[in-house]
Structure formats: structure tokens, C-alpha cells
N, C-alpha and C. Protein backbone atom coordinates (compact mmCIF):
# COMPACT_ATOMS: atom_id res chain seq x y z
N UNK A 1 -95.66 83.83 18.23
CA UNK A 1 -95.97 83.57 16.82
C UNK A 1 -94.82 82.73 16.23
N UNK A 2 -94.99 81.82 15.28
CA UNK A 2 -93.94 80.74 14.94
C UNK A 2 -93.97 80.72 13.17
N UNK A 3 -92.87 80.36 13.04
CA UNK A 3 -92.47 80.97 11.47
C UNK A 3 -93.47 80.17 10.81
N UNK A 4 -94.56 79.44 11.14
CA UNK A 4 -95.87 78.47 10.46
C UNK A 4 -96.77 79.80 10.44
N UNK A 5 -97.02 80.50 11.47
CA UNK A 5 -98.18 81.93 11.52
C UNK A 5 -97.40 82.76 10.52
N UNK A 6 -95.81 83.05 10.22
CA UNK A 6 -95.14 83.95 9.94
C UNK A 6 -96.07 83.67 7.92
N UNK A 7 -95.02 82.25 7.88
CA UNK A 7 -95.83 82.12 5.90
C UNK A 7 -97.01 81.82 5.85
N UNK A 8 -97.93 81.41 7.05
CA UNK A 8 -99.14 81.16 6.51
C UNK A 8 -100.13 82.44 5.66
N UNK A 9 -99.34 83.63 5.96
CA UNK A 9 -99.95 84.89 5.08
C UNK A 9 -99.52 85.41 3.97
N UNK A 10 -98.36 84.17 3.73
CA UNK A 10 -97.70 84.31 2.34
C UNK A 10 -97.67 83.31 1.37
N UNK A 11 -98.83 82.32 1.24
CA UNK A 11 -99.15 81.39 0.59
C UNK A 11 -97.77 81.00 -0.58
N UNK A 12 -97.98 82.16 -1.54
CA UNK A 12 -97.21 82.02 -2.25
C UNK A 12 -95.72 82.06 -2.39
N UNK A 13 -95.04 82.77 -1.18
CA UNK A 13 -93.99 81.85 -0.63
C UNK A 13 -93.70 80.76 -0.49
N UNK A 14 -94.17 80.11 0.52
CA UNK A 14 -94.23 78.89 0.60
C UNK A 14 -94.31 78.10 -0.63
N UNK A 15 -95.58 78.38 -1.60
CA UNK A 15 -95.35 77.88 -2.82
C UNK A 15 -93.94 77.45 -3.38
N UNK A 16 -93.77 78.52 -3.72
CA UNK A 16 -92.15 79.10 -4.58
C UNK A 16 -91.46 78.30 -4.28
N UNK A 17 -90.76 78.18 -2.52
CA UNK A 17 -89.66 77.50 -1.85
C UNK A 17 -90.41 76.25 -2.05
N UNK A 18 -91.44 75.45 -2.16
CA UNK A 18 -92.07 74.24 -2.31
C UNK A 18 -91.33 73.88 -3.69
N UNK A 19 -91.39 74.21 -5.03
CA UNK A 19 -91.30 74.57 -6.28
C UNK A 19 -89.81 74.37 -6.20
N UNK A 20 -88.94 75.26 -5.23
CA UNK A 20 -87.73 75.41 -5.37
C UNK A 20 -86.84 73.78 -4.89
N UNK A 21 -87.53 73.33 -3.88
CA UNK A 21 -86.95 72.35 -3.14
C UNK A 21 -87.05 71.01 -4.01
N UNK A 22 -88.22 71.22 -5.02
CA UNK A 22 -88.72 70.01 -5.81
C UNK A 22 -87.76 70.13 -6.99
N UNK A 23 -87.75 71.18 -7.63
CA UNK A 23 -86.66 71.10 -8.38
C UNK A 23 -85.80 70.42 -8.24
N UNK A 24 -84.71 70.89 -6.80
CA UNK A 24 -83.51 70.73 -6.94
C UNK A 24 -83.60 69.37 -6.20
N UNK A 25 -84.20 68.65 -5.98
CA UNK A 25 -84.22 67.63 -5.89
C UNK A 25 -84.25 66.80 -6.96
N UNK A 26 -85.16 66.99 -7.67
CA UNK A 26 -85.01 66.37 -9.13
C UNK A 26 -83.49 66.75 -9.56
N UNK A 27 -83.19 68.09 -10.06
CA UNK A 27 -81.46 67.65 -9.87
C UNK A 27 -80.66 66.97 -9.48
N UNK A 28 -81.19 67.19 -8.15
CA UNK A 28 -79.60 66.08 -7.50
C UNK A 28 -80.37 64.37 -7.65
N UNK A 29 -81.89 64.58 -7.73
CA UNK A 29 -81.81 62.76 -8.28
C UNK A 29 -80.86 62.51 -9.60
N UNK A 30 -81.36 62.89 -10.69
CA UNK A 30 -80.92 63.13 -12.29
C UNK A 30 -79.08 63.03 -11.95
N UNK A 31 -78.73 63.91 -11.42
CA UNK A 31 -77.48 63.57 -10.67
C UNK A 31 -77.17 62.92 -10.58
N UNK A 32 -77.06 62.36 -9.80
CA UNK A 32 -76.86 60.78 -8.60
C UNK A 32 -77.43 59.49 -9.87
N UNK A 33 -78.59 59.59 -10.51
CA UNK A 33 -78.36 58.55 -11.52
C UNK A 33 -78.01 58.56 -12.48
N UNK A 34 -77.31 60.05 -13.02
CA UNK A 34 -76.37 59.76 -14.33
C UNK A 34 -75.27 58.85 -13.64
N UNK A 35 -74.66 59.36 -12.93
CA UNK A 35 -72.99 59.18 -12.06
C UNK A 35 -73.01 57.91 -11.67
N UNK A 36 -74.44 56.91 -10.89
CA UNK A 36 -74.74 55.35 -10.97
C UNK A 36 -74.88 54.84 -12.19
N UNK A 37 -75.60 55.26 -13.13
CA UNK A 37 -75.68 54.83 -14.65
C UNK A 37 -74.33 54.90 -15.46
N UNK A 38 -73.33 55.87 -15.19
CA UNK A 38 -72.19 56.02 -15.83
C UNK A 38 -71.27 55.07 -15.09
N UNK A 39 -71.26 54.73 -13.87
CA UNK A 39 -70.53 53.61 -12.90
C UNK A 39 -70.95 52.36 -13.33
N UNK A 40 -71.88 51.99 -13.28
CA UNK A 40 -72.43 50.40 -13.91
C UNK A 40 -71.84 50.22 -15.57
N UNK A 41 -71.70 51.24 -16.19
CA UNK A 41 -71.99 51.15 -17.36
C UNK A 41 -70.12 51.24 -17.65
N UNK A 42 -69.08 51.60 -17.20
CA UNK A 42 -68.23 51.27 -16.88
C UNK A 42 -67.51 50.49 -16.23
N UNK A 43 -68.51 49.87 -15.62
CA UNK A 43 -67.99 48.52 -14.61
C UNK A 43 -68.05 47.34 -15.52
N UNK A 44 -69.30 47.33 -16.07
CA UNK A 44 -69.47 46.37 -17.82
C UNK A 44 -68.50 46.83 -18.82
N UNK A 45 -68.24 47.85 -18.97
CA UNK A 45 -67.46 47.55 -20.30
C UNK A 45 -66.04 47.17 -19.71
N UNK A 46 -65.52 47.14 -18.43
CA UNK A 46 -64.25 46.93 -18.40
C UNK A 46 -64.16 45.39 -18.01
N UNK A 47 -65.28 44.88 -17.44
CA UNK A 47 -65.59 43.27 -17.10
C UNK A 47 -65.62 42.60 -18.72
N UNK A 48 -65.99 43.31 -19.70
CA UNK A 48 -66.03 42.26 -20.71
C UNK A 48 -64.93 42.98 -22.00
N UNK A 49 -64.18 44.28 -21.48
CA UNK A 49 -63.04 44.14 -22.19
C UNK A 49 -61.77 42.84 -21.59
N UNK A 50 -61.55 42.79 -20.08
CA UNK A 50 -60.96 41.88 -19.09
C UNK A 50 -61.36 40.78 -19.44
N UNK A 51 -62.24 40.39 -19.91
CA UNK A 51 -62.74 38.83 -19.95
C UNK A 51 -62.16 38.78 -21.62
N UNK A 52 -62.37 39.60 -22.65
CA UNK A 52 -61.62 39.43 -23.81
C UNK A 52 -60.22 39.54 -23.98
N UNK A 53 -59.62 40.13 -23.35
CA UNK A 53 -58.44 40.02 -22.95
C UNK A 53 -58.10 38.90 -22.11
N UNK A 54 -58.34 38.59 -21.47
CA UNK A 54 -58.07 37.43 -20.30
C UNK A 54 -58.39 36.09 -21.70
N UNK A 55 -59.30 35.90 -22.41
CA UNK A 55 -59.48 34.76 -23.15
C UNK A 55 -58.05 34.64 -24.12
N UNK A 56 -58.09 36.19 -24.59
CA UNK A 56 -57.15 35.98 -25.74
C UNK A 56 -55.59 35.89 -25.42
N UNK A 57 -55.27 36.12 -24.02
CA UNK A 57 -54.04 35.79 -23.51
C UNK A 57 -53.99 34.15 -22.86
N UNK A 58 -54.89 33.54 -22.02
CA UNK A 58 -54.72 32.65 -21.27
C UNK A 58 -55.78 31.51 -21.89
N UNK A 59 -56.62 31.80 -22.92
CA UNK A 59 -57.78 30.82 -23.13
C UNK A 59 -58.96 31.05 -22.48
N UNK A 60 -59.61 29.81 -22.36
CA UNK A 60 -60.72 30.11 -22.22
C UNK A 60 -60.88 30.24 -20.22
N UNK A 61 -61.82 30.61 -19.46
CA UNK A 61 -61.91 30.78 -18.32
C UNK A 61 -62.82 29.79 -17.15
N UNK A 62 -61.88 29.30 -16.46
CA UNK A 62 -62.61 28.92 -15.53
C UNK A 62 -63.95 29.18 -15.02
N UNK A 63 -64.99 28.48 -14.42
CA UNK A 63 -65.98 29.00 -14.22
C UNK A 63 -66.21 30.18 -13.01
N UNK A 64 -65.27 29.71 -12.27
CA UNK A 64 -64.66 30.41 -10.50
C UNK A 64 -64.37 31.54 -11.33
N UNK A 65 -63.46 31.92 -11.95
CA UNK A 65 -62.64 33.50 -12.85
C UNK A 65 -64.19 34.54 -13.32
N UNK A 66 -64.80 32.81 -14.44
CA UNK A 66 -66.13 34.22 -14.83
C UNK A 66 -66.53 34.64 -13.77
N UNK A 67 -66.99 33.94 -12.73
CA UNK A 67 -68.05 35.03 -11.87
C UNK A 67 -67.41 35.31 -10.74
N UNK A 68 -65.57 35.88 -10.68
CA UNK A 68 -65.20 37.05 -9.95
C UNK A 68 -64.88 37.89 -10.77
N UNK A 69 -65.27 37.94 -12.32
CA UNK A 69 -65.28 38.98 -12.83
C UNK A 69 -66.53 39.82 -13.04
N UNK A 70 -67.32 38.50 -12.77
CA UNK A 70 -68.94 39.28 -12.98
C UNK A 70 -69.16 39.56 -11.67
N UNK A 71 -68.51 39.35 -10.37
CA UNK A 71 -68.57 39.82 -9.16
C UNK A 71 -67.70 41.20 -8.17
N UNK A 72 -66.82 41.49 -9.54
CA UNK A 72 -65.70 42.34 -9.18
C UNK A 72 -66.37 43.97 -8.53
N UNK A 73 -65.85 44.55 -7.94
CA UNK A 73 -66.35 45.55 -7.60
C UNK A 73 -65.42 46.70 -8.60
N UNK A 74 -66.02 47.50 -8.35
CA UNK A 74 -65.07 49.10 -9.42
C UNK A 74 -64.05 49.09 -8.71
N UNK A 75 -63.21 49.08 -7.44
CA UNK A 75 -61.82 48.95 -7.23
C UNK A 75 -61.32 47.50 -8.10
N UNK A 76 -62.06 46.68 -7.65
CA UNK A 76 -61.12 45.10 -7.91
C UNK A 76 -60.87 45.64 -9.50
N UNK A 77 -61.90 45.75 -10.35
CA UNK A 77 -61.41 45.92 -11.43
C UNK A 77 -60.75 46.65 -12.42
N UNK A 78 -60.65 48.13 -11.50
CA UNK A 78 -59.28 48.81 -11.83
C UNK A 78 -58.14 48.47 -11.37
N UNK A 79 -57.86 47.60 -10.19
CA UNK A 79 -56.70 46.58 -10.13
C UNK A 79 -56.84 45.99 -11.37
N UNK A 80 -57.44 45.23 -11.49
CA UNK A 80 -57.33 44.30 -12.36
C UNK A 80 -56.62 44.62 -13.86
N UNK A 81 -57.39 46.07 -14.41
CA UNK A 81 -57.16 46.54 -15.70
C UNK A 81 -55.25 46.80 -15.52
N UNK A 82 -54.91 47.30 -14.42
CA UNK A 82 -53.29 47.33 -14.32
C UNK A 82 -52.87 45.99 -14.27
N UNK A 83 -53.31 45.16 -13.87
CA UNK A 83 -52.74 43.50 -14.15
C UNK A 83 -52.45 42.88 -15.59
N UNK A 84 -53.27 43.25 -16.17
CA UNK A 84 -53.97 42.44 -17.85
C UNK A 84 -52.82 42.10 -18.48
N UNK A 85 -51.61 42.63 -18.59
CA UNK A 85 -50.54 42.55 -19.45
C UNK A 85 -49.21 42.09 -18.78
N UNK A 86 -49.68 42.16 -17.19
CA UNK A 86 -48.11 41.27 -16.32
C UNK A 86 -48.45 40.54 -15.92
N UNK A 87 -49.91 39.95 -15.68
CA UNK A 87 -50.04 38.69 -14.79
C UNK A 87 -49.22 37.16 -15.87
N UNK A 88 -48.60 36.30 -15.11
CA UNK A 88 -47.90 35.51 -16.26
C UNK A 88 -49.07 34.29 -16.05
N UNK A 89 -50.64 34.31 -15.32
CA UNK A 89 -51.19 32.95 -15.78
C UNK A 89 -52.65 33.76 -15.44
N UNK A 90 -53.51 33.55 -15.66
CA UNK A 90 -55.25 33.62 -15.11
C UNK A 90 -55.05 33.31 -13.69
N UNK A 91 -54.60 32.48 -13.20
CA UNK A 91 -54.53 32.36 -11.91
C UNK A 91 -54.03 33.35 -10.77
N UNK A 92 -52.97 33.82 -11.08
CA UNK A 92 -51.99 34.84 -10.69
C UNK A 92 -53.22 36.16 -10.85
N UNK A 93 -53.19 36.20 -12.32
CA UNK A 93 -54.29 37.54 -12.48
C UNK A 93 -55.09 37.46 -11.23
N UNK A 94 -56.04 36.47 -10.75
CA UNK A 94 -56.76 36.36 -10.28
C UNK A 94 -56.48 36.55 -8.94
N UNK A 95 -55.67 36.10 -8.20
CA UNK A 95 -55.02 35.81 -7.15
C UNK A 95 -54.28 37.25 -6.47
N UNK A 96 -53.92 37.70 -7.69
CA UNK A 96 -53.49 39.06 -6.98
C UNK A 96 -54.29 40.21 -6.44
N UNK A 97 -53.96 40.17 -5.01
CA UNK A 97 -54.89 41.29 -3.91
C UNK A 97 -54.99 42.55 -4.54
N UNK A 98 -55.74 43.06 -4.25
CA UNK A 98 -56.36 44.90 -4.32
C UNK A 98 -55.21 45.66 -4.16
N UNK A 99 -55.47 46.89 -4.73
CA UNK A 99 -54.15 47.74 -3.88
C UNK A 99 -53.82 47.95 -2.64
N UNK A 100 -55.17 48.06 -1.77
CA UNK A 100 -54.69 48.58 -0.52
C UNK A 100 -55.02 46.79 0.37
N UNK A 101 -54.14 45.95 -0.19
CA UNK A 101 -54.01 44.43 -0.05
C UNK A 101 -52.64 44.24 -0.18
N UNK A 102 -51.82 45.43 -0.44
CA UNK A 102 -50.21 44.98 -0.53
C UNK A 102 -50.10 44.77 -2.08
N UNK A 103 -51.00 44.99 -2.81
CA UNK A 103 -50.85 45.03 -4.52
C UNK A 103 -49.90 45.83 -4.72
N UNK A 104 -49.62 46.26 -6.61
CA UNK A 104 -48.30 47.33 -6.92
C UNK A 104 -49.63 48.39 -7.04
């Protein structure tokens, strides 16, 4: 006899744990896309605080600069946010590697 004969006489078992598994799946989706929704949504506001900052220190931006900022990943641009106030040109800003690139 195999644990399929075992619940098939407990319908409503099976139910339940059906019920239970759907739930918590929906949890851990809801999960997983607050924590992606809260990542994107922090990856933008620090790309276009960096780009206002970057204008109002160095001018206006190369076209190459906008879109490695609109290309930056969530490491590059927490490097980056520690750069904003020592890099001495846009270029440099730009130029300087990741942390685990030999960055400070």
C-alpha cells in the first residue's frame, strides 16, 4: 500500500495540505516581489540621485556615463554612491572599479 492508497481515504487531508502549500506559496511569491520591487525601486532612486549629483558637480554627462548609469548594477552603484564626493572628474567617477576590483 503506498502513501497515494494511504490519503486517498482522507480526501480532506489532502485538501488542507493542497490549501496549505498554495498559501504559502503565495507568500513566498508576495515575498520575493516585494524584496524585487523594493530592489528596482532603489536602484532608480540612487541612478537619478547620482546622475543629479554627478550634473551638479561635473555638468552635464556624456552620453557613454548616462547609460552606465542606466546600466549599473546594485553593487556598481553602491560603489558609486561612496565615490560622489571624491571622485575629482566624471571620468575618474566613472573609471573607478567595483570593490572587489581593488576599489576603497
Amino acid at each position: 500500500m503506498s502513501w497515494i492508497d494511504d490519503v486517498a481515504d482522507e480526501p480532506e487531508l489532502v485538501v488542507s495540505w493542497m490549501h496549505r502549500e498554495r498559501e504559502e506559496g503565495r507568500r513566498e511569491g508576495r515575498q520575493e516581489a516585494w524584496q524585487e520591487g523594493w530592489q528596482e525601486g532603489w536602484q532608480e532612486a540612487a541612478r537619478d540621485l547620482l546622475r543629479r549629483l554627478l550634473l551638479q558637480r561635473f555638468g552635464p554627462l556624456r552620453a557613454e556615463h548616462d547609460l552606465a548609469l542606466a546600466e549599473a548594477s546594485a553593487e556598481r552603484l553602491d560603489r558609486w554612491v561612496d565615490l560622489i564626493f571624491t571622485a575629482p572628474t566624471a571620468e575618474a567617477f566613472f573609471a573607478a572599479p567595483p570593490d572587489d576590483e581593488g576599489g576603497a
